[in-house]
Protein backbone atom coordinates (compact mmCIF):
# COMPACT_ATOMS: atom_id res chain seq x y z
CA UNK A 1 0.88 -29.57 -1.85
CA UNK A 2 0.86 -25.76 -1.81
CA UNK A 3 3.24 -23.74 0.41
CA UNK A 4 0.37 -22.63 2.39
CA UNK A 5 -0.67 -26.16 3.18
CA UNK A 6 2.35 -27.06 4.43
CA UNK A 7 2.38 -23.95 6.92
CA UNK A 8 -0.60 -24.98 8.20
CA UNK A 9 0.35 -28.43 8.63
CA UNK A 10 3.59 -27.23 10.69
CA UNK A 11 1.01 -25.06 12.90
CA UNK A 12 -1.12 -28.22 13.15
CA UNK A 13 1.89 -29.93 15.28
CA UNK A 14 2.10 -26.69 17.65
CA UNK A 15 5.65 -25.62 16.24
CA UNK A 16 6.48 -22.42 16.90
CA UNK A 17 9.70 -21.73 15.03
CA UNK A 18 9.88 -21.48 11.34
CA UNK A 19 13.48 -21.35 10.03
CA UNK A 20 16.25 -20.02 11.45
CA UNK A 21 13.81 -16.51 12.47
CA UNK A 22 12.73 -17.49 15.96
CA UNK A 23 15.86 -18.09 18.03
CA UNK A 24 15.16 -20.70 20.66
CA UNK A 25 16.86 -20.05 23.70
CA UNK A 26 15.23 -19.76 27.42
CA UNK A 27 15.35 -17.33 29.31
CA UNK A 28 16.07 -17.35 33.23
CA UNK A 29 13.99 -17.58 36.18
CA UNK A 30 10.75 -19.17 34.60
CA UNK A 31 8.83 -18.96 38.01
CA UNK A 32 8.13 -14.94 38.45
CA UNK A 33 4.69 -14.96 37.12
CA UNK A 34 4.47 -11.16 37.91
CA UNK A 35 7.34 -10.03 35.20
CA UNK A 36 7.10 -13.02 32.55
CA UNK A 37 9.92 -15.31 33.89
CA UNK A 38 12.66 -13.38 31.88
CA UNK A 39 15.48 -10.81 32.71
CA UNK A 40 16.17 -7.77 31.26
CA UNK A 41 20.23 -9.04 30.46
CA UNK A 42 18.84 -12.36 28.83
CA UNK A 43 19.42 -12.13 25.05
CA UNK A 44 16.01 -13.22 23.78
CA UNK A 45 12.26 -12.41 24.69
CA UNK A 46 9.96 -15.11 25.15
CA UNK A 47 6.14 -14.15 24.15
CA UNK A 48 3.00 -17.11 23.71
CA UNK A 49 1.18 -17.18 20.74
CA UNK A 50 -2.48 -18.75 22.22
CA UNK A 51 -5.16 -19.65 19.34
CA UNK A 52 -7.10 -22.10 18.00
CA UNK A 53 -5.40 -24.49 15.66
CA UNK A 54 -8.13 -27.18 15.84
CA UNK A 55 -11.91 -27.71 16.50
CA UNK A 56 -14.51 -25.31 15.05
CA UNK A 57 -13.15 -22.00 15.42
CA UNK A 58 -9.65 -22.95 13.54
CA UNK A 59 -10.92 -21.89 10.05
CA UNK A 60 -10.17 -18.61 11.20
CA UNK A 61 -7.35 -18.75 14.18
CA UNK A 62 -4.56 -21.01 12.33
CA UNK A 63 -4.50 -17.78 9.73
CA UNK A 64 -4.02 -14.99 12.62
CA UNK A 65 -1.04 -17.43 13.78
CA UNK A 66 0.64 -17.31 10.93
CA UNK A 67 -0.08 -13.41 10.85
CA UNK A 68 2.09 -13.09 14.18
CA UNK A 69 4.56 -15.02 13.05
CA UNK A 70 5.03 -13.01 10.13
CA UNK A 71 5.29 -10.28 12.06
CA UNK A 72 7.80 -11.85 14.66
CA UNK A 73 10.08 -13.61 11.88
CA UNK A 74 10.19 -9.31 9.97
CA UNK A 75 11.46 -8.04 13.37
CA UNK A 76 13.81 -10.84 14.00
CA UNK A 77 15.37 -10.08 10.70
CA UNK A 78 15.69 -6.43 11.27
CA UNK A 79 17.38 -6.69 14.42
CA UNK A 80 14.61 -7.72 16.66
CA UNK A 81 13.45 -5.79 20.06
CA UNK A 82 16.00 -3.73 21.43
CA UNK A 83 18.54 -6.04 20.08
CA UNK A 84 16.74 -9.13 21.47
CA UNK A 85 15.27 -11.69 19.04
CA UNK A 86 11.87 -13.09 20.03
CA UNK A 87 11.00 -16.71 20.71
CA UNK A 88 7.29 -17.82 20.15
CA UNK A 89 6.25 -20.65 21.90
CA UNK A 90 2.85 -21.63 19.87
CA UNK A 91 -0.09 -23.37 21.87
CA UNK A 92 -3.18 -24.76 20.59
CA UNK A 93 -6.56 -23.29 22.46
CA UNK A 94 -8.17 -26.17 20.50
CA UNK A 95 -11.85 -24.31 20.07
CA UNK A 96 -12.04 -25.16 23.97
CA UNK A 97 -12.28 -22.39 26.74
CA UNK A 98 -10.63 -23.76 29.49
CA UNK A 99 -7.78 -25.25 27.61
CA UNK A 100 -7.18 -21.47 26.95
CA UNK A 101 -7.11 -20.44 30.43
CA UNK A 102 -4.76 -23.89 31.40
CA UNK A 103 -2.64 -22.87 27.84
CA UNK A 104 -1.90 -18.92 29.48
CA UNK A 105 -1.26 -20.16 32.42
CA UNK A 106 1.53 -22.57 31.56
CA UNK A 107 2.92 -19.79 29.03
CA UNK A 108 2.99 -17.04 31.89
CA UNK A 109 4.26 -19.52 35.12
CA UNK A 110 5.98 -22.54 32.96
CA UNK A 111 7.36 -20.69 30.31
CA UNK A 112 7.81 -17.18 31.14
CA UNK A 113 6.85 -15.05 28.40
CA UNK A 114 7.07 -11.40 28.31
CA UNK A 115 3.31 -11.28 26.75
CA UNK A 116 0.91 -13.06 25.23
CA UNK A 117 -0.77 -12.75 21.60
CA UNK A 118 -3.95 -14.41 21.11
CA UNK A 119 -7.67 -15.36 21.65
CA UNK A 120 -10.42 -15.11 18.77
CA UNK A 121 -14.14 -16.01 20.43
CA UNK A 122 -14.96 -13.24 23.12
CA UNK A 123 -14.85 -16.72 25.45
CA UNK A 124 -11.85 -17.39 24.77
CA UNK A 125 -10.57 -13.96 26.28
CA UNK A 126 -13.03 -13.80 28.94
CA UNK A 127 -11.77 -17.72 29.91
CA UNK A 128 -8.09 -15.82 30.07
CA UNK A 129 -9.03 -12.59 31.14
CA UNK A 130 -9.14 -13.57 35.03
CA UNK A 131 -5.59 -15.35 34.77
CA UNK A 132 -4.05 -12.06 33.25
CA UNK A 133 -5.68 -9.66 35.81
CA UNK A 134 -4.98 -12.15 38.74
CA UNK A 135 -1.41 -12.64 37.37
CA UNK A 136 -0.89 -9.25 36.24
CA UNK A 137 -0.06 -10.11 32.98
CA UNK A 138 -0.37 -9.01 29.32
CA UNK A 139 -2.25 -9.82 26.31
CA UNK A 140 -3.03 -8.76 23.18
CA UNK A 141 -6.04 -9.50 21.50
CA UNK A 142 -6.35 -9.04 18.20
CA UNK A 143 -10.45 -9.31 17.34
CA UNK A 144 -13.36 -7.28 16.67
CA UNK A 145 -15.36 -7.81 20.16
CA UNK A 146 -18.72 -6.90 21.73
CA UNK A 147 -17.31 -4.10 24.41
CA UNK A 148 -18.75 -3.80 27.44
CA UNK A 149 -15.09 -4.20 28.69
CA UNK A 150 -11.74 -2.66 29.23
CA UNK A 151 -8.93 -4.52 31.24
CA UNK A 152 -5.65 -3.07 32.18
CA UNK A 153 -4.07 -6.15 31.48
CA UNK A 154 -5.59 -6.66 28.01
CA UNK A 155 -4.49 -4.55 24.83
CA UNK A 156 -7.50 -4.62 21.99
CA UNK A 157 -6.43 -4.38 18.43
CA UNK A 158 -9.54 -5.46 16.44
CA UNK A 159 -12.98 -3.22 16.37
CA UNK A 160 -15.16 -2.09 19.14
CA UNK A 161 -18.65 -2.01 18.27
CA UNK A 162 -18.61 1.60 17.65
CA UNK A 163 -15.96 0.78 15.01
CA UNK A 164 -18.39 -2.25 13.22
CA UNK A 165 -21.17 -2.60 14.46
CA UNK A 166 -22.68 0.18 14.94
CA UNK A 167 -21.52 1.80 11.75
CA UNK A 168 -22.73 -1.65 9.82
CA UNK A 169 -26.21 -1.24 11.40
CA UNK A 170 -26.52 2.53 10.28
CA UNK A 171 -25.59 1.62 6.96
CA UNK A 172 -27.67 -1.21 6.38
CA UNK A 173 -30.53 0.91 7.55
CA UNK A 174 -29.51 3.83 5.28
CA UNK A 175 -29.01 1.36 1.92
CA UNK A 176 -31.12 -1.76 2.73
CA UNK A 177 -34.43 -1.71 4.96
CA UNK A 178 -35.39 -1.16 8.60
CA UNK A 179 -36.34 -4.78 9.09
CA UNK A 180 -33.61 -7.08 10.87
CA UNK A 181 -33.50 -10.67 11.62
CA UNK A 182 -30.36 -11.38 13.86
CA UNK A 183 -28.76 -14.47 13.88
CA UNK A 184 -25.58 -15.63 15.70
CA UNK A 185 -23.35 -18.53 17.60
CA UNK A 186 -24.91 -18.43 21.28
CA UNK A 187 -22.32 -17.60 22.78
CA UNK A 188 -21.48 -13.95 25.08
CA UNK A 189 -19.94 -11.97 21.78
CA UNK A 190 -23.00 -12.38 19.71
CA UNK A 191 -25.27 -11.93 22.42
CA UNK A 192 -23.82 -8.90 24.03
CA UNK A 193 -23.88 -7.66 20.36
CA UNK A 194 -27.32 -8.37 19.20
CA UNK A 195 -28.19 -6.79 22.63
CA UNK A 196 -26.24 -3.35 21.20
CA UNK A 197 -27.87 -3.78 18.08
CA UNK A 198 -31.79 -4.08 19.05
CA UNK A 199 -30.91 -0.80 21.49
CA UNK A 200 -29.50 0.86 18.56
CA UNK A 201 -32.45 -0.01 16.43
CA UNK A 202 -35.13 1.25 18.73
CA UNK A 203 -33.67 5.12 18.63
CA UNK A 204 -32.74 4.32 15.21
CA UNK A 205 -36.44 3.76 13.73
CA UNK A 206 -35.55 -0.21 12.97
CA UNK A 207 -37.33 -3.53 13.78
CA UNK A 208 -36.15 -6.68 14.90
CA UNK A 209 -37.86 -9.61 12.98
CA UNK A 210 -36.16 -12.29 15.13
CA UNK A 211 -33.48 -13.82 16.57
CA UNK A 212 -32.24 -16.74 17.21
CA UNK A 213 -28.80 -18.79 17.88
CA UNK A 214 -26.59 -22.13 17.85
CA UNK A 215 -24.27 -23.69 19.21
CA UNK A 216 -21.20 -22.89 18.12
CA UNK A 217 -19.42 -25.28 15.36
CA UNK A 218 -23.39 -26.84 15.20
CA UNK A 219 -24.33 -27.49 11.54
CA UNK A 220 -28.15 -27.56 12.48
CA UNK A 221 -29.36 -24.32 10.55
CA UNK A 222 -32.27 -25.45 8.93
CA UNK A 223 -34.71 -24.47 11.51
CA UNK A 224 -33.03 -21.22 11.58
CA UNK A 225 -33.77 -20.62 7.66
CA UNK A 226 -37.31 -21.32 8.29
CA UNK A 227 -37.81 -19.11 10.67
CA UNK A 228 -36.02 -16.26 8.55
CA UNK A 229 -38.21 -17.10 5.58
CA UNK A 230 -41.36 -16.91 7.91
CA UNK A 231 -40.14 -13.51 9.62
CA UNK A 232 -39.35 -11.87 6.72
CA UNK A 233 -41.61 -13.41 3.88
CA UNK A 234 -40.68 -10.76 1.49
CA UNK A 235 -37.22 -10.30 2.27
CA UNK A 236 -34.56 -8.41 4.68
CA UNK A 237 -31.55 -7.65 6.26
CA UNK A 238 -30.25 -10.28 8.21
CA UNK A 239 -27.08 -9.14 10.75
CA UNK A 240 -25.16 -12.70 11.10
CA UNK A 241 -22.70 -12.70 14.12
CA UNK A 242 -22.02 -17.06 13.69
CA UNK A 243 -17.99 -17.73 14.11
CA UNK A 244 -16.50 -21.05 12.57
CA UNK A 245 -17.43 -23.89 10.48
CA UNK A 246 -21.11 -22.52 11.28
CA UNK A 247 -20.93 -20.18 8.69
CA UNK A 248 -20.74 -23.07 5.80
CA UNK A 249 -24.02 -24.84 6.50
CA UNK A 250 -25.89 -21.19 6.54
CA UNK A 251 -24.69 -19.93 3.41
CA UNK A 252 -25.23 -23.31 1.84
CA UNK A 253 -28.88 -23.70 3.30
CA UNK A 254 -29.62 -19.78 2.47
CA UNK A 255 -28.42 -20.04 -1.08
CA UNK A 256 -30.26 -23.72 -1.68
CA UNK A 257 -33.55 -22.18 0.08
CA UNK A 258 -33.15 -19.57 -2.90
CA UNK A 259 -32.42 -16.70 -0.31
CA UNK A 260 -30.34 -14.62 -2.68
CA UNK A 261 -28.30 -11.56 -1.55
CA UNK A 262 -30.82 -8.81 -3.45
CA UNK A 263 -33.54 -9.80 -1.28
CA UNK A 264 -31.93 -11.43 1.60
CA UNK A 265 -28.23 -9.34 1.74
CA UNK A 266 -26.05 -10.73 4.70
CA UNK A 267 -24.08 -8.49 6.96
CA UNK A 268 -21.42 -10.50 9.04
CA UNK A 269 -19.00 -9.30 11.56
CA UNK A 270 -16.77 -12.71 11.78
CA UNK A 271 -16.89 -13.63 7.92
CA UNK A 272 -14.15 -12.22 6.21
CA UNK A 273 -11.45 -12.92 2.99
CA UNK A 274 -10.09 -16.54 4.74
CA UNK A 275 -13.49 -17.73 5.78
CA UNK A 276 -15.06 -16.77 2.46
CA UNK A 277 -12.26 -18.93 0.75
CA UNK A 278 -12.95 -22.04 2.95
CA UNK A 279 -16.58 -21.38 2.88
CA UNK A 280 -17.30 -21.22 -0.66
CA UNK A 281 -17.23 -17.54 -2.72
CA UNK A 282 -20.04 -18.62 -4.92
CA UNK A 283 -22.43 -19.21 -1.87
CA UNK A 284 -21.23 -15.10 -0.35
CA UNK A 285 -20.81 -13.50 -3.34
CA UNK A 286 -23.10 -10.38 -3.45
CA UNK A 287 -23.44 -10.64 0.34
CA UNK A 288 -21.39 -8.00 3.43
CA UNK A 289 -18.92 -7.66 5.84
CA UNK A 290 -17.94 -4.71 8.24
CA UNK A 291 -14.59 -4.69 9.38
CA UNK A 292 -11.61 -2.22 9.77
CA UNK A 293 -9.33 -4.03 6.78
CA UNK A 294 -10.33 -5.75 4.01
CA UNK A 295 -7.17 -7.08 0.99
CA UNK A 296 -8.75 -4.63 -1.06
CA UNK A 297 -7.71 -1.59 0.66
CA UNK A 298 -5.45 1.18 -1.13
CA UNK A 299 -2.18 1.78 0.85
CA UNK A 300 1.20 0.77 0.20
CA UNK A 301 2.07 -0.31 3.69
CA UNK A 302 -0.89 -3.07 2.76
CA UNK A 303 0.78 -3.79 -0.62
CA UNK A 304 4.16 -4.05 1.02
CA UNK A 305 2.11 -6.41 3.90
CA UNK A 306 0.02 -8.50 1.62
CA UNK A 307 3.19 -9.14 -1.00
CA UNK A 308 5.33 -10.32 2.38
CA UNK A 309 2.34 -12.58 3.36
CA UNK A 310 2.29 -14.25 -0.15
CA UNK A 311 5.63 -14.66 -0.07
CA UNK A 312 5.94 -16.51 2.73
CA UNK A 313 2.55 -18.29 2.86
CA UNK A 314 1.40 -18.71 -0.84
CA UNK A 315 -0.05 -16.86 -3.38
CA UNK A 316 -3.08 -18.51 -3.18
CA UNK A 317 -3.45 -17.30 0.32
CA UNK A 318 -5.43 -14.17 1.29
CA UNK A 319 -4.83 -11.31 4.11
CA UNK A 320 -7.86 -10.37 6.31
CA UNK A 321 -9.11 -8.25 9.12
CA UNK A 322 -7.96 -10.27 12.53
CA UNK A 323 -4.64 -11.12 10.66
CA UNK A 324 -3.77 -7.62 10.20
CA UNK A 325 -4.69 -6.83 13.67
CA UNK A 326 -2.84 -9.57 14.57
CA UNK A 327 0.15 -8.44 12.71
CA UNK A 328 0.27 -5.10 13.87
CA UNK A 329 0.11 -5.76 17.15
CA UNK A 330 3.10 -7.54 17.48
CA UNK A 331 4.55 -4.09 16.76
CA UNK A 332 2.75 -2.00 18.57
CA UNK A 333 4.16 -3.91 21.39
CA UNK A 334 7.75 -4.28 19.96
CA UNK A 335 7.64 -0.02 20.03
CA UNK A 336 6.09 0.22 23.86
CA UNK A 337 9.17 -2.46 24.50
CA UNK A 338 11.82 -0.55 23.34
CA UNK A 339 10.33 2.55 24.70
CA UNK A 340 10.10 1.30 28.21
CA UNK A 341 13.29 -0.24 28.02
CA UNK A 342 12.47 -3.80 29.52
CA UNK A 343 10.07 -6.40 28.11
CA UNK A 344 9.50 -7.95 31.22
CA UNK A 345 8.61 -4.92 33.14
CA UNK A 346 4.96 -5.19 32.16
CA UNK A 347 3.47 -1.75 34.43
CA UNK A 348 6.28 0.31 32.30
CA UNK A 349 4.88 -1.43 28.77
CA UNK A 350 2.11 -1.00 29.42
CA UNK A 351 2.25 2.87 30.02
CA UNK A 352 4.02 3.09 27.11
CA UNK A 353 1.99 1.10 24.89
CA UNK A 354 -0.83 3.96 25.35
CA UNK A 355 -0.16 6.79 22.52
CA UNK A 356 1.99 4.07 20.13
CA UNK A 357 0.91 4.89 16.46
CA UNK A 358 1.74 2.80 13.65
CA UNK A 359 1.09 2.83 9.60
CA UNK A 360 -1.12 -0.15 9.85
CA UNK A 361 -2.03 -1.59 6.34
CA UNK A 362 -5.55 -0.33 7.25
CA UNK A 363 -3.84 3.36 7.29
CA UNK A 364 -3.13 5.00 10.47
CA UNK A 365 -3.91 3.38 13.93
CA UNK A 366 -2.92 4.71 17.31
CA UNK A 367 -3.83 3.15 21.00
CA UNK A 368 -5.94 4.97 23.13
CA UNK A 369 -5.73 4.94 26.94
CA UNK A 370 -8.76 2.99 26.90
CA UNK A 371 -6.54 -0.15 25.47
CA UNK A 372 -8.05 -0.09 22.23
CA UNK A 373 -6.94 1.15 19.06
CA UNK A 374 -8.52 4.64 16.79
CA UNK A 375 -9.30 2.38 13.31
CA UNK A 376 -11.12 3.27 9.91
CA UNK A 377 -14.21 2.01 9.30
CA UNK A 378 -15.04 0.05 6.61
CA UNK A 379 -18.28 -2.04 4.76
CA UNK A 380 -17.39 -4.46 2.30
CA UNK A 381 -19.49 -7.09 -0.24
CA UNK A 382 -18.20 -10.05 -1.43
CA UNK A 383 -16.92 -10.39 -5.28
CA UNK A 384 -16.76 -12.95 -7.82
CA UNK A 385 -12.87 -13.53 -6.98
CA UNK A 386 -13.47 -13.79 -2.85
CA UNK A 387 -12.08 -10.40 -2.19
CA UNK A 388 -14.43 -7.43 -1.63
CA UNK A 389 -14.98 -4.20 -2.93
CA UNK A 390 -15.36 -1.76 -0.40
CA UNK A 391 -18.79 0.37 -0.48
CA UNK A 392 -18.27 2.69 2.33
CA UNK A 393 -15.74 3.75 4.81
CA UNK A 394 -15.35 6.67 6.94
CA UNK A 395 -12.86 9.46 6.18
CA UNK A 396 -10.62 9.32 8.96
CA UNK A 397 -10.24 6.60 12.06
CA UNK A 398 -12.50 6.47 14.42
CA UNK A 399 -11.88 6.79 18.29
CA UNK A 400 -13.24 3.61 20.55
CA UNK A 401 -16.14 3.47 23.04
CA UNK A 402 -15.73 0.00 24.80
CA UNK A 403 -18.70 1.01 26.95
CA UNK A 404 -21.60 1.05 24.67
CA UNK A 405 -23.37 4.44 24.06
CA UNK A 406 -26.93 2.71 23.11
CA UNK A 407 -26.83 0.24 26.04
CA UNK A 408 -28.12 2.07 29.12
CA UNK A 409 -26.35 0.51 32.00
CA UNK A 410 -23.48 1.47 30.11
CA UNK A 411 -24.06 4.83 28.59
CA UNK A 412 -21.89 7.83 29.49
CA UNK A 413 -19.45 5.84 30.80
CA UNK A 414 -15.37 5.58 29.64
CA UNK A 415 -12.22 4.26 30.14
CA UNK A 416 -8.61 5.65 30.78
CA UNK A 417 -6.20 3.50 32.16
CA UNK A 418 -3.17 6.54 31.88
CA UNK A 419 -5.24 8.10 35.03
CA UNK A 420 -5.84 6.00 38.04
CA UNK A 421 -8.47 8.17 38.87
CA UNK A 422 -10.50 6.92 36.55
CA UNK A 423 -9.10 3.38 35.21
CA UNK A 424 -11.50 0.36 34.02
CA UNK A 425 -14.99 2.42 34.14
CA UNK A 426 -16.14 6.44 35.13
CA UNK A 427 -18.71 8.38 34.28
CA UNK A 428 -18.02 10.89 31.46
CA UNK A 429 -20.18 13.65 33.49
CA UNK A 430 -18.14 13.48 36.56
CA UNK A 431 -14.27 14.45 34.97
């Protein structure tokens, strides 16, 4: 049994220590919902790791876990948070939206952590989103996402659509054809960000073919292939937003139909280095991703990170997008911790979370007021050894819009949660 299988097995069991990194000692007064349940004197910070690690969507979660532990176990060796070693108490979202919102609610009033890491699936967070606002809690989220939010009680590490989508959209119209067939989980993220994409289409001079959806972790893609083949006869770009085990049966029913990546190229925005590897690289290869990381990017804080995660997990194992988001944001929060001076005082983290930069293994990130993070953009297609060579990126990060830009009710409008003024929503013509 590889290293990495054993990992996973551990995670399986919802343990959240692994050796003698995570110190596991409890901290006082586990019933103040409003600071965490800790004290600023306790020796040790309690935060909840919240994913999936079973059910359809933990192809991709059980790696992001592992990614924050990573993270937690580095600090905890280098002297921790202010001193403080962290304690992670793991729970298991099990593919299941409102076992996420019970799971954050027994972290934040049961176990009193300082903050939460976690959610993958858009309904996921929005299942947790009303317990941290009504709570006024914390979590980070480490995903790519749709927009069309911006909480005060929610830090976003992974894209906004302006840093994937739309950029994967332009350049599939620049390099591959004007004709789209969308195709996604039904579910609000790929929804919300087929909606974005057929706006962005329309002033872009593009066409949408079709779309169509499943259930999410449904296997039942066959009448989706058919109508691909029938709405695009002669071939086109089809933009795949399906998360999970999903992903296996279309790639396997695409490349048996004969729908090879020359005529039929793939972009996906939840298919990265991990899923290709369980997936299959011989049924992606030639096929896309957008995303913000790939393992093939040239930096040596992502040779430093990808060594570390090989070290620990395998080196069979891969790094991806969501697990480096994942990764950094544990410390991105560690620095707006010891700059505030208490972990439990979430209003004073959470100021000082806003302007934290850090050299990401993507290259330079820093957090916006808006909650979410400036990123690089990047388009990737998939090679013979799973990994991808990256075919465009942009120059420098790029700054995020979580209210779209294309979407009218939504256009013109920002976020800026450093000036009450203006907080979750404003109009950019008013300031």
């Amino acid at each position: 049994m590889s290293k990495g299988l054993g990992r996973r097995k551990f995670l399986w069991y919802g343990s959240a220590a692994f050796g003698t990194s995570l110190i596991l000692k409890a901290c006082a007064d586990p019933n103040s919902p409003s600071t965490g349940g800790g004290t600023a004197d306790s020796d040790t910070i309690k935060v909840g790791i919240l994913h999936s690690l079973s059910g359809t969507m933990a192809i991709s979660e059980t790696t992001v876990v592992e990614a924050e532990q990573l993270a937690i176990q580095e600090i905890n060796a280098n002297g921790g948070v202010g001193g403080k070693q962290i304690q992670a108490i793991v729970e298991d979202g099990a593919s299941d939206w409102p076992t996420f919102a019970e799971k954050a609610e027994k972290l934040i009033d049961q176990d009193g952590v300082a903050v939460v890491f976690g959610c993958w699936t858009s309904a996921s967070r929005q299942a947790v989103k009303d317990v941290f606002e009504t709570k006024d809690h914390m979590l980070w989220y480490p995903v790519q996402y749709e927009g069309q939010e911006c909480s005060k009680n929610i830090f976003y590490t992974g894209a906004a659509p302006n840093q994937q989508i739309e950029p994967a959209v332009q350049w599939l119209l620049d390099n591959k054809g004007d004709e789209f067939f969308l195709v996604g989980s039904d579910y609000v993220f790929p929804r919300t960000a087929n909606t974005i994409i057929k706006e962005q289409l329309a002033a872009e001079g593009g066409t949408v073919v079709g779309e169509d959806y499943m259930p999410l972790g449904s296997t039942e893609v066959t009448p989706i292939i058919t109508k691909i083949q029938q709405a695009l006869p002669d071939g086109g770009v089809i933009f795949n937003t399906l998360n999970g085990d999903s992903n296996v049966a279309f790639f396997t029913q695409m490349q048996g139909a004969g729908m090879d990546p020359e005529r039929y190229p793939v972009m996906s925005v939840s298919v990265a280095e991990e899923e290709v590897r369980q997936i299959g690289v011989d049924l992606l290869v030639g096929h896309y991703a957008a995303w913000n990381y790939f393992q093939t990017v040239e930096t040596p804080e992502n040779e430093t990170w990808v060594e570390a995660f090989k070290a620990e997990y395998g080196e069979d194992r891969v790094t991806n997008d969501p697990m480096e988001a994942a990764y950094i944001m544990v410390y991105l929060w560690k620095q707006a911790v010891e700059q505030s001076g208490d972990a439990y005082d979430l209003e004073a983290v959470r100021a000082a979370a806003i302007g934290q930069s850090f050299a990401a293994p993507e290259g330079p990130v820093t957090m916006n007021a808006n909650h979410h993070l400036s990123k690089t953009v990047r388009i990737g297609q998939v090679r013979d050894d799973g990994l991808f060579d990256i075919v465009w990126s942009t120059d420098a990060p790029v700054d995020p819009q979580p209210w779209n830009q294309y979407v009218p009710d939504t256009k013109g409008y920002a976020c800026d949660w450093s000036d009450p003024s203006k907080g979750e929503r404003f109009r950019l013509d008013e300031v």
